[in-house]
N, C-alpha and C. Protein backbone atom coordinates (compact mmCIF):
# COMPACT_ATOMS: atom_id res chain seq x y z
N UNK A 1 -12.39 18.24 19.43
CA UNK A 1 -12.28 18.30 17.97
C UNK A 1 -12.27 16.88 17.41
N UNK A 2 -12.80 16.45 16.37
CA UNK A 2 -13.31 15.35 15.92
C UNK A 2 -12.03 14.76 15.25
N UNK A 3 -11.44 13.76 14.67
CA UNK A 3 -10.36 13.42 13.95
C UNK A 3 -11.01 12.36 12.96
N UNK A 4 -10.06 11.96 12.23
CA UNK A 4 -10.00 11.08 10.76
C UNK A 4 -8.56 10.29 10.87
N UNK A 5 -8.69 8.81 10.71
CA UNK A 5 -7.51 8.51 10.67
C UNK A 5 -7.01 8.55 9.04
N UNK A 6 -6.14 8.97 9.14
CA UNK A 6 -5.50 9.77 7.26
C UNK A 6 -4.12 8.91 6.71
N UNK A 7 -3.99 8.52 5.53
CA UNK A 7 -2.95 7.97 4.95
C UNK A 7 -2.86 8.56 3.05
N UNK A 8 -1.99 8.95 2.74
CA UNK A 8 -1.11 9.24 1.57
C UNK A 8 -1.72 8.21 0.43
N UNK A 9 -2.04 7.71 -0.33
CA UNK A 9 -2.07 6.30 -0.88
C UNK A 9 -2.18 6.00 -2.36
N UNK A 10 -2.53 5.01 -3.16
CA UNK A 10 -2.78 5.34 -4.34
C UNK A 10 -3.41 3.90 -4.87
N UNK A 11 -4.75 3.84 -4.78
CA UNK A 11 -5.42 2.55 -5.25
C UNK A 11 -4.74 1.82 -6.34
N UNK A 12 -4.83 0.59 -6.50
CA UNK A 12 -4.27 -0.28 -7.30
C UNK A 12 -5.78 -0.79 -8.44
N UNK A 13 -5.21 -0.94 -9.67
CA UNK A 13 -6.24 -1.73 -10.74
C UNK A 13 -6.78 -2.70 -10.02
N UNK A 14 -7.84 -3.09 -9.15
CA UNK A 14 -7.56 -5.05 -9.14
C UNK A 14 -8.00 -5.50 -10.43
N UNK A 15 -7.94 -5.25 -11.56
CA UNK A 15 -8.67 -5.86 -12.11
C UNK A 15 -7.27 -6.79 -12.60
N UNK A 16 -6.05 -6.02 -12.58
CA UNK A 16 -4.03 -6.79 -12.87
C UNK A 16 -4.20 -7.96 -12.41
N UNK A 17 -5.26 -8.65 -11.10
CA UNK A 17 -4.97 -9.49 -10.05
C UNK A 17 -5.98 -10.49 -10.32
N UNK A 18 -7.31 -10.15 -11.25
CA UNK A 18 -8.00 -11.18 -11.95
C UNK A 18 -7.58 -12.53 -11.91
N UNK A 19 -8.14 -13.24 -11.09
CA UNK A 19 -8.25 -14.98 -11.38
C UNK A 19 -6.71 -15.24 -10.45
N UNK A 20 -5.73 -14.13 -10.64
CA UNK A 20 -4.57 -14.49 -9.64
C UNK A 20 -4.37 -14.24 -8.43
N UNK A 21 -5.33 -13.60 -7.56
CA UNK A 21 -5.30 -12.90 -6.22
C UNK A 21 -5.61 -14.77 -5.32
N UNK A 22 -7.42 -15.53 -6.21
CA UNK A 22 -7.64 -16.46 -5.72
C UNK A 22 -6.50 -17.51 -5.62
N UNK A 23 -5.64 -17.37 -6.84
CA UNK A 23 -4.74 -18.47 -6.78
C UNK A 23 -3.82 -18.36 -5.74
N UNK A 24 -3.56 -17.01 -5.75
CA UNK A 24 -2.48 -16.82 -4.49
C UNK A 24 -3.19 -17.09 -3.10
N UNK A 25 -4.23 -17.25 -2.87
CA UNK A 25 -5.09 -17.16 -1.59
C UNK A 25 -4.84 -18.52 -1.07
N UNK A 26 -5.39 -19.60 -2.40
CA UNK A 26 -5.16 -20.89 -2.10
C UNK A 26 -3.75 -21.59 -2.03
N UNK A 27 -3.19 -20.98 -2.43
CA UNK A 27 -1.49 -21.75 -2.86
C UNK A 27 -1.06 -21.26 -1.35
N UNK A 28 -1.14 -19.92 -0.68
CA UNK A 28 -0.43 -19.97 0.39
C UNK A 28 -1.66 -20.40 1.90
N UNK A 29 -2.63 -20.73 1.52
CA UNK A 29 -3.78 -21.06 2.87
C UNK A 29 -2.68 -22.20 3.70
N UNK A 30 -2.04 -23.03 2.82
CA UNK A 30 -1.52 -24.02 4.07
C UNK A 30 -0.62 -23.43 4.68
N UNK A 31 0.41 -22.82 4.45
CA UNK A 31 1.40 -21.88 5.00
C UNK A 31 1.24 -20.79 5.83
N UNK A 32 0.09 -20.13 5.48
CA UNK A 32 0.08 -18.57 6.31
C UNK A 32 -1.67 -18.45 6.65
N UNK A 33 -1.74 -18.48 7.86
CA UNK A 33 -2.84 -17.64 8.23
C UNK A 33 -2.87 -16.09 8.63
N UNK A 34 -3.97 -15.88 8.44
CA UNK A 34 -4.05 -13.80 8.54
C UNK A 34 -5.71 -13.63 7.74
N UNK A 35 -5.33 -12.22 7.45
CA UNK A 35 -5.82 -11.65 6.60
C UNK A 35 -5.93 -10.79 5.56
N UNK A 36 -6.25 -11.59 4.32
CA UNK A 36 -6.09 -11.10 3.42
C UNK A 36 -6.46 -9.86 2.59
N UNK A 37 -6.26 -8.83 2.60
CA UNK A 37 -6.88 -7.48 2.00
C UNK A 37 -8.14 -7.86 0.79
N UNK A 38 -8.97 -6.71 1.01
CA UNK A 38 -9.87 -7.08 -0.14
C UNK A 38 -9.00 -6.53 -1.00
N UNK A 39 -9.68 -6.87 -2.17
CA UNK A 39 -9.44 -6.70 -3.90
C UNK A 39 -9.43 -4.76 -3.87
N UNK A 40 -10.61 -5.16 -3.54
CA UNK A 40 -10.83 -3.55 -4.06
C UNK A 40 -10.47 -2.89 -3.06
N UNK A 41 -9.61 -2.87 -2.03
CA UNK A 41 -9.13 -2.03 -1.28
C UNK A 41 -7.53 -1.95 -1.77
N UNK A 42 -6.49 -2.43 -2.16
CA UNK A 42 -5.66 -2.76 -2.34
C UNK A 42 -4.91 -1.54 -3.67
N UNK A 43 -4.23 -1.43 -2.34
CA UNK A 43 -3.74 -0.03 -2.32
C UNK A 43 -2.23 -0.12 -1.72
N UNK A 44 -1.43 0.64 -1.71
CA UNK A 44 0.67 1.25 -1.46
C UNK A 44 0.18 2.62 -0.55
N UNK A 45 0.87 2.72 0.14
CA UNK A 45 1.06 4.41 0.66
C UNK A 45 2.02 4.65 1.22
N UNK A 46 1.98 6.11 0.77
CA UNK A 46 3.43 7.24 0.90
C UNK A 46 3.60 7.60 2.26
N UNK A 47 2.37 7.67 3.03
CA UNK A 47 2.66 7.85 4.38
C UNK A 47 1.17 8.00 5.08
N UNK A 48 1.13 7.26 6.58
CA UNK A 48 0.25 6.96 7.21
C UNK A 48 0.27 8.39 8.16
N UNK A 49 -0.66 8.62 8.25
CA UNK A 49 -0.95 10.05 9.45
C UNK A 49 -1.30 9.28 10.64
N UNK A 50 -2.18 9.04 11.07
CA UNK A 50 -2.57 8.51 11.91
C UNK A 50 -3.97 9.54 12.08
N UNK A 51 -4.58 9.80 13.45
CA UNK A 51 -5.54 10.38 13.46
C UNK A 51 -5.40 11.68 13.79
N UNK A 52 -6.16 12.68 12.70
CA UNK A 52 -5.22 14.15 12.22
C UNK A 52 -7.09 14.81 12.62
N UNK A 53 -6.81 16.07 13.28
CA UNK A 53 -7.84 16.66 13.25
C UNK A 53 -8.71 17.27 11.87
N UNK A 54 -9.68 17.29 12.36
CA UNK A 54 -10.34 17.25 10.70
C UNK A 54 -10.37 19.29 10.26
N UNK A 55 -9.87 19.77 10.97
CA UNK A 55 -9.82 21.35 10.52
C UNK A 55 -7.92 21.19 9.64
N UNK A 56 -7.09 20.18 10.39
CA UNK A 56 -6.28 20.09 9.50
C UNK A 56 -5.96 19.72 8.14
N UNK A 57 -7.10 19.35 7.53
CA UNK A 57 -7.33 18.58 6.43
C UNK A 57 -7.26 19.41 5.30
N UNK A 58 -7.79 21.19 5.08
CA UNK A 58 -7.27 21.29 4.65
C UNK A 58 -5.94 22.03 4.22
N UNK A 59 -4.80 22.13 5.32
CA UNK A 59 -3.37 22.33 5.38
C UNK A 59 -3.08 20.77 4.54
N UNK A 60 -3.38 20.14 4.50
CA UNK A 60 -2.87 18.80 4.42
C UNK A 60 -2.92 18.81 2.84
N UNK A 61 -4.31 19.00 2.17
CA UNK A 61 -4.38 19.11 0.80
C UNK A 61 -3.50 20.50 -0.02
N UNK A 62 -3.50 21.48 0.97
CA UNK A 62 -3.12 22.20 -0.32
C UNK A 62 -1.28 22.23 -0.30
N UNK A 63 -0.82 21.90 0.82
CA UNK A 63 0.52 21.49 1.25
C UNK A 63 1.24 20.45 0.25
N UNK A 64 0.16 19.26 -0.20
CA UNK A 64 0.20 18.41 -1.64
C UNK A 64 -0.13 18.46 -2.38
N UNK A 65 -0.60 19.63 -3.23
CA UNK A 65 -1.51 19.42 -3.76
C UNK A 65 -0.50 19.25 -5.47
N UNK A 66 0.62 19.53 -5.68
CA UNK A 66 1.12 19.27 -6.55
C UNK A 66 1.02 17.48 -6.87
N UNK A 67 1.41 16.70 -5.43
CA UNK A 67 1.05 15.52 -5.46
C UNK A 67 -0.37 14.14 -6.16
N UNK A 68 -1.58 15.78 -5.30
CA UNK A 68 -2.67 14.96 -5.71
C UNK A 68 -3.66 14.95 -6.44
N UNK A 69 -2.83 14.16 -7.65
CA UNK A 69 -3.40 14.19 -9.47
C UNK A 69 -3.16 13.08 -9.66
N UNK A 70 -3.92 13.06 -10.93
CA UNK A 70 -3.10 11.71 -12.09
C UNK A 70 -2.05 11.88 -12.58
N UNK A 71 -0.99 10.81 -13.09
CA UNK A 71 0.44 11.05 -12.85
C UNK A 71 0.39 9.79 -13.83
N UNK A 72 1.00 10.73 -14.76
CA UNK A 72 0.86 9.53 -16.27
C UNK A 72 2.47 8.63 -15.98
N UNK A 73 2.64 7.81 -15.41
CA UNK A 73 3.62 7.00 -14.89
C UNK A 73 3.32 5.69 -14.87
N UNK A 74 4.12 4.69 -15.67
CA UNK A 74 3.98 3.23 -15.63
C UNK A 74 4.39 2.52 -14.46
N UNK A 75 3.26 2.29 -13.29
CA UNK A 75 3.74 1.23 -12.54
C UNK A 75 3.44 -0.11 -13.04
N UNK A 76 4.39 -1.38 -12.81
CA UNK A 76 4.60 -2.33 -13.17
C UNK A 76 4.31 -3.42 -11.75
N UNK A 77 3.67 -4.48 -11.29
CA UNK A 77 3.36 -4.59 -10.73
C UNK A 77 3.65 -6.54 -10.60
N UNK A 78 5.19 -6.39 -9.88
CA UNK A 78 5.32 -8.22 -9.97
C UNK A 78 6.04 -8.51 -8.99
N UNK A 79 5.79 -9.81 -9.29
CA UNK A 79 6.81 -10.53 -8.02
C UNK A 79 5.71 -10.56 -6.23
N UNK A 80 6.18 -11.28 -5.67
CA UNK A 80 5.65 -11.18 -4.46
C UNK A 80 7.07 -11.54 -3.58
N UNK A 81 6.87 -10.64 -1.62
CA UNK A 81 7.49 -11.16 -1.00
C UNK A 81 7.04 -11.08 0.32
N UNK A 82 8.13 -11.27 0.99
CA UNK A 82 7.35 -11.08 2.85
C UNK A 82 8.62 -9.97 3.26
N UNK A 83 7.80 -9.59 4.39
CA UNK A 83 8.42 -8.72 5.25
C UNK A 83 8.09 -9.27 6.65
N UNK A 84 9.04 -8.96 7.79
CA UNK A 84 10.43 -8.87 7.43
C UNK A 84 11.25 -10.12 6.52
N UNK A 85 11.92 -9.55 5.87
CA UNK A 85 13.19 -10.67 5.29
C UNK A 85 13.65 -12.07 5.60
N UNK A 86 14.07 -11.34 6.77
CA UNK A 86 14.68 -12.47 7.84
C UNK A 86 14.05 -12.92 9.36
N UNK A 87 12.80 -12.29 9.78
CA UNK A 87 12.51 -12.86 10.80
C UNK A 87 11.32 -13.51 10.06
N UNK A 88 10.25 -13.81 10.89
CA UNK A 88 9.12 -14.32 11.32
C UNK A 88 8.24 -13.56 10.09
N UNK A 89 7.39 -13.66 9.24
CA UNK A 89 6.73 -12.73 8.03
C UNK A 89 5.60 -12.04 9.20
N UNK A 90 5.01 -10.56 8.76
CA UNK A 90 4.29 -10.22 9.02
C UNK A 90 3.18 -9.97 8.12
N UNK A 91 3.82 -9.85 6.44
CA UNK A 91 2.91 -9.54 6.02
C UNK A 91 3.80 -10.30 4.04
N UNK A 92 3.00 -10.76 3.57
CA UNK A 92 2.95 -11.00 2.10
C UNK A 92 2.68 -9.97 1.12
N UNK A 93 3.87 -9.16 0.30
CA UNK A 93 3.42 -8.09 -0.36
C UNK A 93 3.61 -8.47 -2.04
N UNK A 94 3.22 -7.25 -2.53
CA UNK A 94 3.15 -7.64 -4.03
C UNK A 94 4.30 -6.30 -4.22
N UNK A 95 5.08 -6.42 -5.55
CA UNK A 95 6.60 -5.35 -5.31
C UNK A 95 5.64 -4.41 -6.69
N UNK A 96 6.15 -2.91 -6.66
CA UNK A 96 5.73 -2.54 -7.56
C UNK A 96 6.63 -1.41 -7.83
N UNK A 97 7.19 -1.15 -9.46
CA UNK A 97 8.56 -0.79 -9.68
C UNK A 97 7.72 0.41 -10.71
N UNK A 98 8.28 1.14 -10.98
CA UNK A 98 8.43 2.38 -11.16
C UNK A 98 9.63 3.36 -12.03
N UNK A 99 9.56 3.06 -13.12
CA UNK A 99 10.86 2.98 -14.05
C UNK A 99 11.86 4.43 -13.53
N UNK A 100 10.49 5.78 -14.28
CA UNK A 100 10.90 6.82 -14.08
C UNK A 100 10.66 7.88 -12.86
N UNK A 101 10.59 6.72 -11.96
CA UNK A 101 10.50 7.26 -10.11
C UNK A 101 9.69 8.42 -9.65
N UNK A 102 8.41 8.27 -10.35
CA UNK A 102 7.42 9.43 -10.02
C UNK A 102 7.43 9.00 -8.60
N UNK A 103 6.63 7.93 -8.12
CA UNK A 103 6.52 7.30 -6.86
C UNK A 103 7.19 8.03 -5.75
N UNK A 104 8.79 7.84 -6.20
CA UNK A 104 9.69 8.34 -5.37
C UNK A 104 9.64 10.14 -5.41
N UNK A 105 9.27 10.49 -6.29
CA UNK A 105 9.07 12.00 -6.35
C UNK A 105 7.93 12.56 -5.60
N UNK A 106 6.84 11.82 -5.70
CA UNK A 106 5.89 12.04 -5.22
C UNK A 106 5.51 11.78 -3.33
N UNK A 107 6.32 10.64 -3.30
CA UNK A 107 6.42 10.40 -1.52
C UNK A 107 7.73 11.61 -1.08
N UNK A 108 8.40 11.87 -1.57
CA UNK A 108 9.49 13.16 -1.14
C UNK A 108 8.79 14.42 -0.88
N UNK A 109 7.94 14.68 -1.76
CA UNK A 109 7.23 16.17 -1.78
C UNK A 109 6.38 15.48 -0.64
N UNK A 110 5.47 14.62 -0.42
CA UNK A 110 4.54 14.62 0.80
C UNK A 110 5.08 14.75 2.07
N UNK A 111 6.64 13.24 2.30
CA UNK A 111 6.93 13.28 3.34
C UNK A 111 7.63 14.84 3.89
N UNK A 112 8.07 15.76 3.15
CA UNK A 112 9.01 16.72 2.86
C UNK A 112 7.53 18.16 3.62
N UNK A 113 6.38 17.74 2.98
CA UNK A 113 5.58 18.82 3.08
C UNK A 113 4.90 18.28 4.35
N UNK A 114 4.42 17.24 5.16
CA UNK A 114 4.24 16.64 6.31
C UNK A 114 5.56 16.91 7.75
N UNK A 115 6.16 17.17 7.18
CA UNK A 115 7.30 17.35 8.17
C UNK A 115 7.13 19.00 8.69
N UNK A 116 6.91 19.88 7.38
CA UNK A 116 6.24 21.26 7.32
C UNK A 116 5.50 21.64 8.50
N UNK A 117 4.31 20.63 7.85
CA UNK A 117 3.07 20.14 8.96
C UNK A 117 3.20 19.72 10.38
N UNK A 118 4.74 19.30 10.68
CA UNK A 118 4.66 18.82 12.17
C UNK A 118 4.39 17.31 12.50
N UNK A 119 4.22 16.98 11.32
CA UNK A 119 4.02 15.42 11.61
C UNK A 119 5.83 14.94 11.42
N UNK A 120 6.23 13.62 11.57
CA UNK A 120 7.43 13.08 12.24
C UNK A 120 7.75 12.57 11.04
N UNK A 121 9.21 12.65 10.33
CA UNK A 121 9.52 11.81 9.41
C UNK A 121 9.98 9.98 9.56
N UNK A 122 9.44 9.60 8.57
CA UNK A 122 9.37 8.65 8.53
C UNK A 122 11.08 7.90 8.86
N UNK A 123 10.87 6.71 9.65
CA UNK A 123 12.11 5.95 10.29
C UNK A 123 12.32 4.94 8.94
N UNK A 124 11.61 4.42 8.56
CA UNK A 124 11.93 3.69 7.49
C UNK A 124 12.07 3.82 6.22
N UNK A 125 13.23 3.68 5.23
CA UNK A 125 12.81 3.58 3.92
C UNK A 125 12.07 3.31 3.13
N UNK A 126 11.36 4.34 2.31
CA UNK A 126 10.57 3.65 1.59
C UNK A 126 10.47 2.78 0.53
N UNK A 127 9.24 1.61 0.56
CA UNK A 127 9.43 0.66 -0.14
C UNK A 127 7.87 0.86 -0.73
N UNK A 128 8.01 0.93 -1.67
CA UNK A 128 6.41 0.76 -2.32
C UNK A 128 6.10 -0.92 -2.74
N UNK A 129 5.18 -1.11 -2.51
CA UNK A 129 4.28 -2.49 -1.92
C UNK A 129 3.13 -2.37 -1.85
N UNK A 130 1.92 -3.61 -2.47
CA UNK A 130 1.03 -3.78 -2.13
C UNK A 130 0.83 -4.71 -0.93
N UNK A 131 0.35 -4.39 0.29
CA UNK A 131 -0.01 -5.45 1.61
C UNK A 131 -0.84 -6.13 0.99
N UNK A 132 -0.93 -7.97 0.63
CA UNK A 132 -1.58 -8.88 -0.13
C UNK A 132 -2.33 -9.63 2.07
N UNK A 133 -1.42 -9.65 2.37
CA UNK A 133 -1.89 -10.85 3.59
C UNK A 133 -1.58 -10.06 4.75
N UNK A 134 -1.79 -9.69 5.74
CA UNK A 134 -1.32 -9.66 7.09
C UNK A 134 -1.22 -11.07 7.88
N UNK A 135 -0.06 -11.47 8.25
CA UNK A 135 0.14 -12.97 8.30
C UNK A 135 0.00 -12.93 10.32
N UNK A 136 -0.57 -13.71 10.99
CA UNK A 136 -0.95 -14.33 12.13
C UNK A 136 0.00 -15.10 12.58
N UNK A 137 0.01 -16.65 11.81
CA UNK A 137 0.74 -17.33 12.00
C UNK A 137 1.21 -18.05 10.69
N UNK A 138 2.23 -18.79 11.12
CA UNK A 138 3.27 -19.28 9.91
C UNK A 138 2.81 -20.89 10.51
N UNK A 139 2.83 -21.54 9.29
CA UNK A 139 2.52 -23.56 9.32
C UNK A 139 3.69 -24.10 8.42
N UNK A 140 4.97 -24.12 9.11
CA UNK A 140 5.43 -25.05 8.08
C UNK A 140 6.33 -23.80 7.20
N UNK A 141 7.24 -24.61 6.39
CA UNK A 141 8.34 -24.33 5.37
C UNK A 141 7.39 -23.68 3.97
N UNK A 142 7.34 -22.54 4.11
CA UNK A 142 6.63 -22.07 2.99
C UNK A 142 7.88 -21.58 1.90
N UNK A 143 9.30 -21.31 2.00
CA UNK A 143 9.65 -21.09 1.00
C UNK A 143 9.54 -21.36 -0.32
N UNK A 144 9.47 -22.97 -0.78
CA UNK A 144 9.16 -23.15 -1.95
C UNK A 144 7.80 -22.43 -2.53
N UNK A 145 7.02 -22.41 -1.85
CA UNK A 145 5.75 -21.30 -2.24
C UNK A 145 5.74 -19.63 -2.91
N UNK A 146 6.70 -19.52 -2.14
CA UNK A 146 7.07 -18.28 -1.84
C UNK A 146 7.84 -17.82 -3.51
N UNK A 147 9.21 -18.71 -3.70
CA UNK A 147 10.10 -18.82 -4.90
C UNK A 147 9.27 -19.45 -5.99
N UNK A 148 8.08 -19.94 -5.89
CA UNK A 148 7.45 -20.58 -6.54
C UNK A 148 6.63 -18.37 -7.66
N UNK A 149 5.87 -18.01 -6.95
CA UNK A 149 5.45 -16.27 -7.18
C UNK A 149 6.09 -15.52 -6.68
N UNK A 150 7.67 -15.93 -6.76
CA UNK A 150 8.50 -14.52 -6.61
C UNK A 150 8.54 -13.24 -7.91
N UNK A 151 8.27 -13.90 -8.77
CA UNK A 151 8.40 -13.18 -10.04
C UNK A 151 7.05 -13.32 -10.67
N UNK A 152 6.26 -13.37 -9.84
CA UNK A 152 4.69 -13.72 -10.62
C UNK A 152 4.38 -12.06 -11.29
N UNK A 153 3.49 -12.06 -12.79
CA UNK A 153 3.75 -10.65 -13.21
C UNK A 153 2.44 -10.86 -12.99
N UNK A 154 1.89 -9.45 -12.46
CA UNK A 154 0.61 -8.90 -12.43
C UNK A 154 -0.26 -8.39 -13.61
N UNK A 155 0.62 -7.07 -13.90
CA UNK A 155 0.55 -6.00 -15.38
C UNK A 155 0.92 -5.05 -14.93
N UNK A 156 0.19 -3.67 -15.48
CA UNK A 156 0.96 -2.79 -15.59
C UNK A 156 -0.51 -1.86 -15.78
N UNK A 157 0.01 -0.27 -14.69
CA UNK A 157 -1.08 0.87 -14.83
C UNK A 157 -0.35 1.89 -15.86
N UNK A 158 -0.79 2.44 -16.44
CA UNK A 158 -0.35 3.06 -17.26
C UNK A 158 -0.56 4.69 -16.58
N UNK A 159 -1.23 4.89 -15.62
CA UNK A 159 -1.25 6.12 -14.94
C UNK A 159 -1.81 5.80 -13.41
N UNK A 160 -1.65 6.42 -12.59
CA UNK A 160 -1.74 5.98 -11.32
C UNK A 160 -2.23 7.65 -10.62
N UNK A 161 -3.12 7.42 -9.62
CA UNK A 161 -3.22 9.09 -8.71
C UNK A 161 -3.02 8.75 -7.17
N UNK A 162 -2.56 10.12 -6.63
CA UNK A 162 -1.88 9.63 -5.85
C UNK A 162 -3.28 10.56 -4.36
N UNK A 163 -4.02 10.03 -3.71
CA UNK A 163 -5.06 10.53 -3.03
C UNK A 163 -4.58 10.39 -1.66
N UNK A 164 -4.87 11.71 -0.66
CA UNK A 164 -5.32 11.73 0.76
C UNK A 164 -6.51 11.16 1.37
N UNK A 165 -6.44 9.47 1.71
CA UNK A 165 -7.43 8.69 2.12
C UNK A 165 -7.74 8.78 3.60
N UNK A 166 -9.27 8.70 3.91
CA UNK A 166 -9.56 8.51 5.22
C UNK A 166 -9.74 6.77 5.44
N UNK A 167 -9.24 5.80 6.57
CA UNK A 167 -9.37 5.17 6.32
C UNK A 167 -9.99 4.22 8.40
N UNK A 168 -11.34 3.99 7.97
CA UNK A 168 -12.22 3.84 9.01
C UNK A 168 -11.95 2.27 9.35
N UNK A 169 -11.56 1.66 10.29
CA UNK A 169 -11.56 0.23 11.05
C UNK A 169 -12.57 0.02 11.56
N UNK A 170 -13.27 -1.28 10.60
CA UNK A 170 -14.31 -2.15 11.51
C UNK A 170 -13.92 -3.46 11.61
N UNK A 171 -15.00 -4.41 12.16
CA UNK A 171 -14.54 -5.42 12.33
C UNK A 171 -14.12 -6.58 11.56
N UNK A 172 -15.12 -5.86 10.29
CA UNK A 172 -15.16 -6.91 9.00
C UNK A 172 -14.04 -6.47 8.04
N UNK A 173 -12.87 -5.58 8.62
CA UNK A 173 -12.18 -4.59 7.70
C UNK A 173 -12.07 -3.32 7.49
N UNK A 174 -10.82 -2.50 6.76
CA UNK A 174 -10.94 -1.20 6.22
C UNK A 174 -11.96 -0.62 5.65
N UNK A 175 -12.29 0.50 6.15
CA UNK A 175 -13.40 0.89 4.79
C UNK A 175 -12.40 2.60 4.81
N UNK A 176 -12.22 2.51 2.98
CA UNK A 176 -11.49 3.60 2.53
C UNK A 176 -12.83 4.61 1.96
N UNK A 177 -12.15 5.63 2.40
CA UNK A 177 -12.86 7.24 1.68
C UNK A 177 -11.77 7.87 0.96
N UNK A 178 -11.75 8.39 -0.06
CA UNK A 178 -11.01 9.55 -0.95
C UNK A 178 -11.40 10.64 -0.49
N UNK A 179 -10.24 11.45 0.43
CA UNK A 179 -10.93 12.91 0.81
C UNK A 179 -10.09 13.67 -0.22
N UNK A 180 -9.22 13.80 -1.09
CA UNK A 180 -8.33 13.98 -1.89
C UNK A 180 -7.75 13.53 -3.11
């Protein structure tokens, strides 16, 4: 049986990140090597499947399907940080807040209806985040960089949808499909 590797997700505007994605690219190049997400891939998700047979796909949609719409909800989209906290960074994210916690409503009903499904609940809390860098290696004292776009403001979506993505690894990168 054939599979799809599957994730929860919900594309981001790039257009919020105009002229500031480059700045951030260059301000942290001396500090962090990796790789940086494209623009137009740049995307948060509620939960990663991993590779799900493709007759399951659709248990998967109609199990969410309250989930997967447009969802007139203001995400706000600022600040940057790293994860982990306190060790070694793995990755440079962008924070994205959520006044009246659709977000959080909306990853409850998935993770809640995935568990249904047999898939494993999630070990970690969720944190909604855009992945900006997957970081390699670290050069040097980047904090001041860091406190420098801790509070950098992006903007703001005024509605957001929340889609069941297929999402294919090549070498040059993700390539995302909307199956949902």
């Amino acid at each position: 049986m054939a599979t799809k590797r599957l994730f929860y997700g919900t594309f981001i505007d790039n257009t919020l990140f105009n002229g500031l994605y480059e700045e951030l690219q260059e301000a942290f190049y001396p500090y962090f090597e990796g790789k940086w997400a494209e623009r137009h891939n740049l995307h948060f998700t509620y939960k990663f499947l991993g590779n799900v047979e493709e007759d399951r796909i659709n248990d998967l949609i109609r199990f969410t399907s309250r989930s997967l719409k447009e969802i007139n909800s203001i995400l706000k989209i600022e600040g940057i940080g790293q994860m982990p906290l306190k060790a070694q960074p793995q990755l440079l994210f962008a924070r994205i807040l959520n006044r009246d916690k659709q977000i959080i409503y909306h990853y409850n009903n998935i993770e809640k209806s995935m568990i249904k499904l047999g898939f494993q609940p999630e070990k970690r809390k969720f944190f909604p985040h855009i992945t900006l860098l997957r970081i390699k290696k670290v050069n040097g004292d980047y904090q001041d960089i860091l406190d420098r776009y801790k509070d950098i403001q992006f903007g703001f979506m005024k509605s957001f949808r929340v889609n069941l993505i297929e999402s294919t690894l090549t070498n040059t990168g993700p390539i995302y499909n909307i199956i949902a």
